[in-house]
N, C-alpha and C. Protein backbone atom coordinates (compact mmCIF):
# COMPACT_ATOMS: atom_id res chain seq x y z
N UNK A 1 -70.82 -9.41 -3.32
CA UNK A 1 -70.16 -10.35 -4.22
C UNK A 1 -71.16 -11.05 -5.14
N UNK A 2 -72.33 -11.11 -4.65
CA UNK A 2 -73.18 -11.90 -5.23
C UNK A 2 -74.25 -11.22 -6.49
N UNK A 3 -73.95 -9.46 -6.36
CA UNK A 3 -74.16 -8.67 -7.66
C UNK A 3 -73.69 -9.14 -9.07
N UNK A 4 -71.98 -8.77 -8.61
CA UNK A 4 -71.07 -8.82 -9.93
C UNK A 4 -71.21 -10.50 -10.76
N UNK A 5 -71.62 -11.41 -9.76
CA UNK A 5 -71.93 -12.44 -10.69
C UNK A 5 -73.14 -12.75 -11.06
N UNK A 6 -74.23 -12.03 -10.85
CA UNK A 6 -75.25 -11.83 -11.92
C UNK A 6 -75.32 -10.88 -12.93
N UNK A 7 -74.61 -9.84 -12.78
CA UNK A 7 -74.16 -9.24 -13.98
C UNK A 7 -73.24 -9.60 -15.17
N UNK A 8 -72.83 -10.52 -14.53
CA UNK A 8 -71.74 -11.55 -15.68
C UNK A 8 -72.28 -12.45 -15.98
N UNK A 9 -73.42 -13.46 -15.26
CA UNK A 9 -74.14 -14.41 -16.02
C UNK A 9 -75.33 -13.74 -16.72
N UNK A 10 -75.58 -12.43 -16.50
CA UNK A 10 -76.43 -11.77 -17.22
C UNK A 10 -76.02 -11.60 -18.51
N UNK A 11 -74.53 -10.91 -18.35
CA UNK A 11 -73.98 -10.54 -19.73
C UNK A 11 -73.22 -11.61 -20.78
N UNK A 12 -73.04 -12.72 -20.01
CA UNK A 12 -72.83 -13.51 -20.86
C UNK A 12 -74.15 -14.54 -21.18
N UNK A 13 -75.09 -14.64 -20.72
CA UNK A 13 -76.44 -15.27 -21.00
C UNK A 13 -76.87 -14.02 -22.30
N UNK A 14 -76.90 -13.54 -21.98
CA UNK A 14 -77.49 -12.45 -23.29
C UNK A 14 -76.82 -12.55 -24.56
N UNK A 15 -75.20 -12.26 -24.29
CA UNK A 15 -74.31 -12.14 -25.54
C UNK A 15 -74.72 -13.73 -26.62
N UNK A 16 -74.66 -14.67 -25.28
CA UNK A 16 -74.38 -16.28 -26.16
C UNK A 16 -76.41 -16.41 -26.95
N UNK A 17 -77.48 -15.63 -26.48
CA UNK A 17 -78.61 -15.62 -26.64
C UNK A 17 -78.51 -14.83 -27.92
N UNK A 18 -77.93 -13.45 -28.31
CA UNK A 18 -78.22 -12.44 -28.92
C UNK A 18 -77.13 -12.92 -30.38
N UNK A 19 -76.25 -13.91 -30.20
CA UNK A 19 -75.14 -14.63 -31.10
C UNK A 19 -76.40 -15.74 -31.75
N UNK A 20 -77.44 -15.78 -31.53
CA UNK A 20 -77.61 -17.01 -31.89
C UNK A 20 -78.07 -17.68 -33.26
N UNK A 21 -77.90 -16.49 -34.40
CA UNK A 21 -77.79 -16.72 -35.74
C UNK A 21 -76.47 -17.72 -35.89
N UNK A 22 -75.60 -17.26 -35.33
CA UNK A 22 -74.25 -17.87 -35.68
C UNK A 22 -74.57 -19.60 -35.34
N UNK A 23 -75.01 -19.93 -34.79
CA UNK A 23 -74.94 -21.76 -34.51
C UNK A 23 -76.23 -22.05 -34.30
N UNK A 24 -77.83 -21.44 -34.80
CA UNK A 24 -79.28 -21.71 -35.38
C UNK A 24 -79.29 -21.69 -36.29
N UNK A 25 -80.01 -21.94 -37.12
CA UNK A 25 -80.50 -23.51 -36.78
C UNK A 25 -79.92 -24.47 -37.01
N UNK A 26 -80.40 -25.63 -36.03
CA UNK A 26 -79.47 -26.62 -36.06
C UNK A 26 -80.60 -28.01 -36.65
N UNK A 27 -80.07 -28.21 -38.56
CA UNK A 27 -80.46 -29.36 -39.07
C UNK A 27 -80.94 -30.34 -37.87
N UNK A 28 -82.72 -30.77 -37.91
CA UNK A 28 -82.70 -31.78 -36.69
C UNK A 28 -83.12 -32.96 -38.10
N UNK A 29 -83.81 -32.51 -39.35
CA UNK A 29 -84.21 -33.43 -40.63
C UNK A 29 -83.35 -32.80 -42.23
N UNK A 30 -83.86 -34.15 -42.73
CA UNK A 30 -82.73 -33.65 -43.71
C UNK A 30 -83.70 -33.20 -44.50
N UNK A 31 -83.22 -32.11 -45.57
CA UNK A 31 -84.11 -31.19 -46.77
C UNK A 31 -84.96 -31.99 -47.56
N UNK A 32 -85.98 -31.90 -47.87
CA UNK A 32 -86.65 -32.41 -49.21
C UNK A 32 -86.67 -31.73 -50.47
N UNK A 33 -86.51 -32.75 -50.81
CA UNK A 33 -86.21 -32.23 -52.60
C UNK A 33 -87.70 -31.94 -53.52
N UNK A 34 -88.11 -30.87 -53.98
CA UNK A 34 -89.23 -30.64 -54.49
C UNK A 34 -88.71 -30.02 -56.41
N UNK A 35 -89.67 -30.22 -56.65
CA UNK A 35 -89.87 -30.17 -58.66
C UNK A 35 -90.71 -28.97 -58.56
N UNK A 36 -89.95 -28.26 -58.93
CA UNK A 36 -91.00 -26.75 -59.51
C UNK A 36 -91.31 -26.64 -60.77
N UNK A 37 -92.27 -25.97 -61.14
CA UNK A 37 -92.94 -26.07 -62.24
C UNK A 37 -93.71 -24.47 -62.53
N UNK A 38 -93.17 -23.47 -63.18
CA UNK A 38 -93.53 -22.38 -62.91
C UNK A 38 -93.58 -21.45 -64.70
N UNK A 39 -94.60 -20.63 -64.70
CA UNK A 39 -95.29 -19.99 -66.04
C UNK A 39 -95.00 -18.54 -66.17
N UNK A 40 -94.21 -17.97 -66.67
CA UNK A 40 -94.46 -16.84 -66.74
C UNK A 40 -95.06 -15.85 -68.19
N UNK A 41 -95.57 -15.38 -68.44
CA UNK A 41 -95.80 -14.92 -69.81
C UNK A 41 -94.05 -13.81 -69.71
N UNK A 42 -94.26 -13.66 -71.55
CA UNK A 42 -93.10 -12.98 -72.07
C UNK A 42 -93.49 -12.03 -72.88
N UNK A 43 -92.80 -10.90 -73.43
CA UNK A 43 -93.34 -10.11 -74.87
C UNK A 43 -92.54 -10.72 -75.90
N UNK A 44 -93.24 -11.22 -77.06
CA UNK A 44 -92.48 -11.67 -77.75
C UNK A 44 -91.44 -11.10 -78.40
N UNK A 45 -91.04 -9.91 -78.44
CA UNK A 45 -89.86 -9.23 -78.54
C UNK A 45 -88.92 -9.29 -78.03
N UNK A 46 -89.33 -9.93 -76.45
CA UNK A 46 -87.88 -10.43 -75.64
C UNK A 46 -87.33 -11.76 -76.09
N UNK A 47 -87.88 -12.65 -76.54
CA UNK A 47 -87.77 -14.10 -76.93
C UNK A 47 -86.59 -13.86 -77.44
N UNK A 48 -85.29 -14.44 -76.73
CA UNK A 48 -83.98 -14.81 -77.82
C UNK A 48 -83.88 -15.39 -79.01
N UNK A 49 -83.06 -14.82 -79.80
CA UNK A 49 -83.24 -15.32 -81.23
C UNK A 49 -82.90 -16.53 -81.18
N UNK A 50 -81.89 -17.21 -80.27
CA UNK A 50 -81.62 -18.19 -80.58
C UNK A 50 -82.52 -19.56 -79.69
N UNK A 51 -83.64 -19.50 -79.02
CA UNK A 51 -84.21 -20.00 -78.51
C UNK A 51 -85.40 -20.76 -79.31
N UNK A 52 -85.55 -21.68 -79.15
CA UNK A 52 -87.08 -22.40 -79.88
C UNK A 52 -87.73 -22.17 -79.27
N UNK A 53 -88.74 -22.35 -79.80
CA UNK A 53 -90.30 -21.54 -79.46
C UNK A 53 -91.06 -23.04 -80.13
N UNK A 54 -91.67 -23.23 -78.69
CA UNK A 54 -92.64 -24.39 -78.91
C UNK A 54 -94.18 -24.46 -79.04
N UNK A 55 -94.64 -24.82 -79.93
CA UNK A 55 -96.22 -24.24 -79.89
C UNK A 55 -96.72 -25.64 -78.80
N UNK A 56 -98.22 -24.46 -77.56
CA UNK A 56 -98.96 -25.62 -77.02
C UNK A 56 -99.17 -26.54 -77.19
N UNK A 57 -100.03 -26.60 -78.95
CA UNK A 57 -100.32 -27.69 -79.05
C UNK A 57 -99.56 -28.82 -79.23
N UNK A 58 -98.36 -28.55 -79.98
CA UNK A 58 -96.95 -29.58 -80.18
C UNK A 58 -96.66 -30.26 -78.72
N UNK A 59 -96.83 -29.87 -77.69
CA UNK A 59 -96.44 -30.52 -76.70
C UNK A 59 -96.82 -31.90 -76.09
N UNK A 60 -96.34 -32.68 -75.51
CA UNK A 60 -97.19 -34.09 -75.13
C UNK A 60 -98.17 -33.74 -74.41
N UNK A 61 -98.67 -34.57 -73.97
CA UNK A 61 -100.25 -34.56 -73.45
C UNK A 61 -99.36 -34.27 -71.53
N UNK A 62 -98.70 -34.32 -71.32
CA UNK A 62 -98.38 -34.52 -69.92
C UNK A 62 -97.50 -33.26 -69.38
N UNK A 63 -97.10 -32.75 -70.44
CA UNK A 63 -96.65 -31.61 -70.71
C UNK A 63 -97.09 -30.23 -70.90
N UNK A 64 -98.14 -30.95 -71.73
CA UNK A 64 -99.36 -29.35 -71.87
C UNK A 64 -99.81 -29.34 -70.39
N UNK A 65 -100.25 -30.94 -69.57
CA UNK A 65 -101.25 -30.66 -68.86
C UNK A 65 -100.08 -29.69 -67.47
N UNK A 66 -99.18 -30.47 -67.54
CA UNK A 66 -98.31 -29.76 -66.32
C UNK A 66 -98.03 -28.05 -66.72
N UNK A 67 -98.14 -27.87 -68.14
CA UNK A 67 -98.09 -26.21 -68.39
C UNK A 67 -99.10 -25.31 -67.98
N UNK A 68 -100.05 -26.30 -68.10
CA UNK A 68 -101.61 -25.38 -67.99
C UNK A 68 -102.12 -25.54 -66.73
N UNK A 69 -101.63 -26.33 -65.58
CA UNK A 69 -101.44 -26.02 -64.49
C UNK A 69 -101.26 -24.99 -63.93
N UNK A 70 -100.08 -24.64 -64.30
CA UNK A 70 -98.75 -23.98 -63.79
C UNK A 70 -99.12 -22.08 -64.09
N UNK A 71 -99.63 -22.35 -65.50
CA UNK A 71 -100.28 -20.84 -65.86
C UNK A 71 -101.71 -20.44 -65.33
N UNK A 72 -102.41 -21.85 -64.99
CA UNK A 72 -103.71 -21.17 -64.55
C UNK A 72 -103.40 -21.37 -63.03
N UNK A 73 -102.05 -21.46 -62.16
CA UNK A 73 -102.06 -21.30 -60.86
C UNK A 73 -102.19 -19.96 -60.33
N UNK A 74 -102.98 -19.69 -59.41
CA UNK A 74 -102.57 -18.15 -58.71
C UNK A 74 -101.40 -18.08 -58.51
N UNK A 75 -100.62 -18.92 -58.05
CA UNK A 75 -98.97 -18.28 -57.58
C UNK A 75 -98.18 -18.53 -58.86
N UNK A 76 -98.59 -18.89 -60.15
CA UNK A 76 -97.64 -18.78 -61.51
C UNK A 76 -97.29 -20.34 -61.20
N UNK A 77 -97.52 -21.28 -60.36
CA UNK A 77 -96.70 -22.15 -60.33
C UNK A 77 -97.24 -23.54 -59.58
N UNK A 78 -96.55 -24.44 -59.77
CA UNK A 78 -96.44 -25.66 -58.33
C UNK A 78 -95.08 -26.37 -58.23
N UNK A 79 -95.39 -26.96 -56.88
CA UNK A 79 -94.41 -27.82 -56.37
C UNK A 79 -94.85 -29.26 -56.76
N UNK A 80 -94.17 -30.63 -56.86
CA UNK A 80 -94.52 -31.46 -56.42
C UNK A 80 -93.24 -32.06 -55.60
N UNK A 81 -93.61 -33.12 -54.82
CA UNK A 81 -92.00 -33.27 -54.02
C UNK A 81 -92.43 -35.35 -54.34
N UNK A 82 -93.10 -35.57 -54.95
CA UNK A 82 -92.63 -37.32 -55.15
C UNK A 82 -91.92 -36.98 -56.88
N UNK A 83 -91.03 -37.84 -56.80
CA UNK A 83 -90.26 -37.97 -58.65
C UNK A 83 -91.00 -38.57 -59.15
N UNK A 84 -92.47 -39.44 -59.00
CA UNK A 84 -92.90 -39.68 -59.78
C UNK A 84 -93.72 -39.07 -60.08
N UNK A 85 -94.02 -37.56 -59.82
CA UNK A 85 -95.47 -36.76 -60.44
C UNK A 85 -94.31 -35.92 -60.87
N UNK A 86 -93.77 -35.94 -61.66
CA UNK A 86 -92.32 -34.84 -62.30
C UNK A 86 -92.92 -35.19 -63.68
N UNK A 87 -93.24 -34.55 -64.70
CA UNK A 87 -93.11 -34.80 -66.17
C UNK A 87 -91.61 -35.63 -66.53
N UNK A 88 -91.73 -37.06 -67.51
CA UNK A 88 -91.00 -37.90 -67.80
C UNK A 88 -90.35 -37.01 -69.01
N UNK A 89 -90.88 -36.08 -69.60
CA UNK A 89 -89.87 -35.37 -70.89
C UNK A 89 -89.83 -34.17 -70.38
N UNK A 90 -89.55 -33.64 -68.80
CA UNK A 90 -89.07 -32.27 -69.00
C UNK A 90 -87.74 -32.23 -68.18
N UNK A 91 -86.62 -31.84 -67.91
CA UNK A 91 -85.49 -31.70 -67.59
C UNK A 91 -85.47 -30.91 -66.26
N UNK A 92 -85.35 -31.22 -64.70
CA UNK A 92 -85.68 -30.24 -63.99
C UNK A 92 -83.89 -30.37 -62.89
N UNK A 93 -83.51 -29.59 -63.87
CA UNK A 93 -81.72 -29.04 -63.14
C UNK A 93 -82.08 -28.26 -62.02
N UNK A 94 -81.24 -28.09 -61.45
CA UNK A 94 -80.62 -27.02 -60.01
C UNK A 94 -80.94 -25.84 -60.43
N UNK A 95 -79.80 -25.15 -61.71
CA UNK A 95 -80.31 -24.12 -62.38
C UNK A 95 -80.78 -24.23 -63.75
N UNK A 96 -81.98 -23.56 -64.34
CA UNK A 96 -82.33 -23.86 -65.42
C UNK A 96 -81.52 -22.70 -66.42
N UNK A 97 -81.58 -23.22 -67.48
CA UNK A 97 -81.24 -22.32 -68.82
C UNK A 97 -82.11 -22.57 -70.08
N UNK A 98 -82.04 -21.85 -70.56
CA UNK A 98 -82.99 -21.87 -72.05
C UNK A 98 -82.59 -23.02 -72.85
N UNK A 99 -83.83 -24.08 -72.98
CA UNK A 99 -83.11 -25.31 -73.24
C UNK A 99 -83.20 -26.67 -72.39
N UNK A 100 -82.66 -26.10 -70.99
CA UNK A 100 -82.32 -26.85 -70.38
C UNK A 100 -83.31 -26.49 -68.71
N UNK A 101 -84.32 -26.83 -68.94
CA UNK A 101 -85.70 -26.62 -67.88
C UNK A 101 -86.27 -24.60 -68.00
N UNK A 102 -85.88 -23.98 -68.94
CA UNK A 102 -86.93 -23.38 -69.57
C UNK A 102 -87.35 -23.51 -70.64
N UNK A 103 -88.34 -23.90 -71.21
CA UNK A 103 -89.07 -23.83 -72.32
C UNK A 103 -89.92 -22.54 -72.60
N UNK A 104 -89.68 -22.22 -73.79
CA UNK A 104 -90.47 -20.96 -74.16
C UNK A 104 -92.10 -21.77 -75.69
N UNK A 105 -92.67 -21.74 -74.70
CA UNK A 105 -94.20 -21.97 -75.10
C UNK A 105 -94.87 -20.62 -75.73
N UNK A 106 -95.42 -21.07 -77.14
CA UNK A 106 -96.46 -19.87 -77.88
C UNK A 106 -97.84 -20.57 -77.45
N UNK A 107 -98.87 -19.64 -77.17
CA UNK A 107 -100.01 -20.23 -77.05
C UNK A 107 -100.82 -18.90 -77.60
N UNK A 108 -101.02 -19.14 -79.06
CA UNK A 108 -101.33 -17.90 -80.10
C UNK A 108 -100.60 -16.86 -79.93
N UNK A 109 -100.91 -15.93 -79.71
CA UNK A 109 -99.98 -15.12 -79.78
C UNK A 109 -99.13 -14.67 -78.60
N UNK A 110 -99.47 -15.33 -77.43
CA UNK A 110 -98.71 -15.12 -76.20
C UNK A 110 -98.04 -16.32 -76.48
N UNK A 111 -96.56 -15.73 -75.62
CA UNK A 111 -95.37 -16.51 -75.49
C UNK A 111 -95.12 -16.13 -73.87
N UNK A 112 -94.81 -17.67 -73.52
CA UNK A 112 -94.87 -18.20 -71.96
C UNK A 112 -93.48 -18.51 -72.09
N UNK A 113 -92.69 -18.61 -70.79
CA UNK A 113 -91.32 -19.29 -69.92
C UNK A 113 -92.06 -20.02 -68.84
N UNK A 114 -91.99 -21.25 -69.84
CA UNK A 114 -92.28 -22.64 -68.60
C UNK A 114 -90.84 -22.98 -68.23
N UNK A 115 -90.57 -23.17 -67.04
CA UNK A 115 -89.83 -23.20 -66.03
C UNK A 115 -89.88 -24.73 -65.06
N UNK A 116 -88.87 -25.72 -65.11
CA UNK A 116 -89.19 -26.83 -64.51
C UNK A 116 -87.86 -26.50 -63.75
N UNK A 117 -87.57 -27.00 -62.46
CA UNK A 117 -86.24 -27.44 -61.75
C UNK A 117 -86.32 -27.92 -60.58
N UNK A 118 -85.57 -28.48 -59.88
CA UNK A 118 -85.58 -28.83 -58.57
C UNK A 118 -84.92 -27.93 -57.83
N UNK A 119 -85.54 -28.17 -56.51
CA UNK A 119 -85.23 -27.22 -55.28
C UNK A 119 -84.95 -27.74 -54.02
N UNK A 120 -84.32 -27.63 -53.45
CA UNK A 120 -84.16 -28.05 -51.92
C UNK A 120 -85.04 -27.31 -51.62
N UNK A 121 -85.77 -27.84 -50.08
CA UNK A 121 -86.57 -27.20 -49.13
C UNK A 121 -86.41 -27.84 -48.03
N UNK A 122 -86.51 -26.46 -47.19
CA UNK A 122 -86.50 -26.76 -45.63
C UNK A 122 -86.81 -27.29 -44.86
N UNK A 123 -86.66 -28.82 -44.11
CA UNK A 123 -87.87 -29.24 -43.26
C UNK A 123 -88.11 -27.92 -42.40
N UNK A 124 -89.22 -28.54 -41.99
CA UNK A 124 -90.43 -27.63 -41.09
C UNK A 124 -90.06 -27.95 -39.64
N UNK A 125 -88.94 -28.28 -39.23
CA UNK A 125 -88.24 -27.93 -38.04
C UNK A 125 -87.35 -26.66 -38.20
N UNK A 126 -86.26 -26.42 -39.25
CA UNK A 126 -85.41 -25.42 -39.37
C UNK A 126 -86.11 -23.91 -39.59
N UNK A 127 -87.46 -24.02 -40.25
CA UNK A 127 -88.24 -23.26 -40.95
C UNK A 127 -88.74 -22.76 -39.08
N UNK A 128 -89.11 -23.18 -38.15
CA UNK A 128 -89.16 -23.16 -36.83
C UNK A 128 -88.80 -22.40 -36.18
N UNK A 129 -87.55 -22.81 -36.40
CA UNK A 129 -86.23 -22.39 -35.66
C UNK A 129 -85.81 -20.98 -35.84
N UNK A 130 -86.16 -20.89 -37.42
CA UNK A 130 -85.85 -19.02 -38.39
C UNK A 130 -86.84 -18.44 -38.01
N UNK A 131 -87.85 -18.84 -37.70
CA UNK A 131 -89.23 -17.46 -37.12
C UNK A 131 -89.66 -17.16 -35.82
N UNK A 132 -89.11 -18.45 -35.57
CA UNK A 132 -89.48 -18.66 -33.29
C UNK A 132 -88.64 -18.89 -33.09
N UNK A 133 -87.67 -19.32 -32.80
CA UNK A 133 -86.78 -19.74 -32.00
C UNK A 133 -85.34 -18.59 -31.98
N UNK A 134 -85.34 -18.24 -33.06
CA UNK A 134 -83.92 -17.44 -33.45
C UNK A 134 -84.22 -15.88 -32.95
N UNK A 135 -85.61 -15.60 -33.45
CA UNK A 135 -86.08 -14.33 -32.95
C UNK A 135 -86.63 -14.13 -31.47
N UNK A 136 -86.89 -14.82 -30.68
CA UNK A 136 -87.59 -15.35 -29.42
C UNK A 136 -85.70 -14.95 -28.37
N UNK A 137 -85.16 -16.08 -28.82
CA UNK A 137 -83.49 -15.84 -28.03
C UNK A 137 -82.87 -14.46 -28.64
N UNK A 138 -83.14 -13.97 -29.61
CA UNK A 138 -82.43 -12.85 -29.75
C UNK A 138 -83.03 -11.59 -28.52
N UNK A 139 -84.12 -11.55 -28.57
CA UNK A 139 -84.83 -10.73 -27.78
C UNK A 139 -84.55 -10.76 -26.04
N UNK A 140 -85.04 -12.79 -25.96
CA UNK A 140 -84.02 -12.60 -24.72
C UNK A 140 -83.05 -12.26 -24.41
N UNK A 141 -82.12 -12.51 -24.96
CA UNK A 141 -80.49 -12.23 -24.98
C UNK A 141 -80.86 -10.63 -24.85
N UNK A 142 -81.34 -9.82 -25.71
CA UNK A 142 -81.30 -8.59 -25.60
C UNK A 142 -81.82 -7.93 -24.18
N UNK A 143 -83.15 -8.76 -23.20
CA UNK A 143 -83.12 -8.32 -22.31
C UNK A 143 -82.35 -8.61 -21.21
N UNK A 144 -81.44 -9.37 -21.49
CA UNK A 144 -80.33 -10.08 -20.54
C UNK A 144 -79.86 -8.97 -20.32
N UNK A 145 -79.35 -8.33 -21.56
CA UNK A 145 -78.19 -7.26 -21.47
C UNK A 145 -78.79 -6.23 -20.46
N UNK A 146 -79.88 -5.87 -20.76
CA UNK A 146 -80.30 -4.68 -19.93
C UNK A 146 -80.51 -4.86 -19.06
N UNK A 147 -81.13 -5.86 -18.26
CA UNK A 147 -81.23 -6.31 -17.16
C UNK A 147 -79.65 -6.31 -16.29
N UNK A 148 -78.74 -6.48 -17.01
CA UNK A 148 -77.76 -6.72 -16.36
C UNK A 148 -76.84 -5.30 -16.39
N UNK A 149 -77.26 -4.22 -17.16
CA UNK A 149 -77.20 -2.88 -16.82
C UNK A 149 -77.81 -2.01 -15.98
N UNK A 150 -78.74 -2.78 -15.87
CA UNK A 150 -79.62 -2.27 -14.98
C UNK A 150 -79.71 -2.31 -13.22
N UNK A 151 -79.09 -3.77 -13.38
CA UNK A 151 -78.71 -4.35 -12.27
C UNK A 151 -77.25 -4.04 -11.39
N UNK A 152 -76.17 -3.58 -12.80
CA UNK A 152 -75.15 -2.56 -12.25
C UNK A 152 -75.14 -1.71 -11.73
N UNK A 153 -76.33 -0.86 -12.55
CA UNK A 153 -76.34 0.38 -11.93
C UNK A 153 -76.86 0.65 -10.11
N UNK A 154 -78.16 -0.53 -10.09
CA UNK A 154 -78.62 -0.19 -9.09
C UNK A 154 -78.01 -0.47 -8.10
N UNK A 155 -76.50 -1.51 -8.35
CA UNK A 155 -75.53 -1.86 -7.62
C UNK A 155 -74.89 -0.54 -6.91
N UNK A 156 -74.66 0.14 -8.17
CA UNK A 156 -73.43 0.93 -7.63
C UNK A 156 -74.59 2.60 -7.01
N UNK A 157 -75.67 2.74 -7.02
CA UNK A 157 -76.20 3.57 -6.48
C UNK A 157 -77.11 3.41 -5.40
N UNK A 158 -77.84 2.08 -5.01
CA UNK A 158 -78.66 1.82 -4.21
C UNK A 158 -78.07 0.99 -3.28
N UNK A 159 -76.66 0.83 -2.95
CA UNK A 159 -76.86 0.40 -1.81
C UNK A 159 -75.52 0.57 -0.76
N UNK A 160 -76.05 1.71 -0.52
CA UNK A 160 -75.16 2.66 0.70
C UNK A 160 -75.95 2.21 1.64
N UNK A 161 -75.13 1.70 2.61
CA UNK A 161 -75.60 1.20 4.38
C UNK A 161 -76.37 2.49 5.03
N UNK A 162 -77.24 2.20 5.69
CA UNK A 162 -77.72 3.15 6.12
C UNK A 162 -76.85 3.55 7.74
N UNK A 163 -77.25 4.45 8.41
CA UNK A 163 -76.37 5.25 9.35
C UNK A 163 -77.05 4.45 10.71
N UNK A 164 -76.12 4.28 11.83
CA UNK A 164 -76.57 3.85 12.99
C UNK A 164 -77.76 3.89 13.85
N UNK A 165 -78.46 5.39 13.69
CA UNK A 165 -78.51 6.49 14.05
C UNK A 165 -80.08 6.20 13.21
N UNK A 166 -80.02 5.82 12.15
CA UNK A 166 -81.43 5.83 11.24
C UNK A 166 -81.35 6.97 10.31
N UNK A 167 -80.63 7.55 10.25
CA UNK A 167 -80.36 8.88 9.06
C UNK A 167 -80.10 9.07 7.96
C-alpha cells in the first residue's frame, strides 16, 4: 500500500514542479523604470522623406553629449534609471516613432537613429526566478516523474514473496 502512494506523490510532485512556468515567477519587487538611449547608423537612402534630419552640431549641448555617448558605446547604447539624468528636450515614450523619441542625426555624411524611450525592467528577484529557480523545478519535477516510473515498475516486478522452502 505504501508503493502506490509514492508513486502518486511522485507524480503529482513532478507534474505541479514541471507546471511551474504557469504560476513563476512570482513579482516579490516592483519593476524599475529605465531611459534608453540608443545610436544606430542609417544609409542615407533609407531616411524617410518625410522625416527631419538634424545636423550634430544644431543640437543642444546635452543632447549632443547624450548622442555621443550612446554612438561611442560598445553596446550602441545606455540605460539610465534616475529621471533626472534623462535629457530635458528629448521625448522618451513606451514606443518611439520618428519624431517622437527617434531622431535622425547627420554627422557629415553619416546619418544616425538616436533612439530615446523608456522601459520597464525586471527586478533582480524575477530575473532569479527565470534562470534558477524555474529551470532548477522543471528538472526536478522531471525527475519526479521518472522516479515514480521507475518505482512502478520495480513495484510490479520485484516483489514476488519468496517460497517457504528458500526457492
Amino acid at each position: 500500500m505504501r508503493r502506490p502512494l509514492l508513486v502518486v506523490t511522485l507524480v503529482v510532485l513532478g507534474g505541479l514542479l514541471m507546471a511551474n512556468p504557469l504560476y513563476l515567477p512570482i513579482a516579490l519587487d516592483e519593476p524599475t523604470t529605465g531611459y534608453s538611449h540608443a545610436v544606430q547608423p542609417i544609409e542615407s537612402d533609407l531616411v524617410a522623406a518625410d522625416a527631419d534630419v538634424v545636423d550634430r552640431a544644431d543640437l543642444d549641448p546635452e543632447t549632443r553629449e547624450a548622442f555621443d555617448r550612446a554612438r561611442d558605446s560598445p553596446e550602441g547604447g545606455f540605460t539610465v534609471e534616475d529621471p533626472d539624468e534623462r535629457v530635458g528636450s528629448l521625448p522618451y515614450p513606451a514606443e518611439p516613432t520618428t519624431g517622437d523619441g527617434i531622431l535622425v542625426v547627420a554627422d557629415g555624411n553619416d546619418r544616425y537613429e538616436f533612439w530615446t524611450r523608456t522601459v520597464e525592467q525586471e527586478p533582480g528577484s524575477t530575473v532569479v526566478q527565470r534562470l534558477l529557480v524555474q529551470p532548477v523545478g522543471f528538472l526536478v519535477g522531471f525527475l519526479s516523474l521518472v522516479a515514480a516510473v521507475a518505482v512502478a515498475i520495480r513495484g510490479r516486478n520485484g516483489d514476488a514473496p519468496a517460497d517457504a522452502d528458500g526457492d
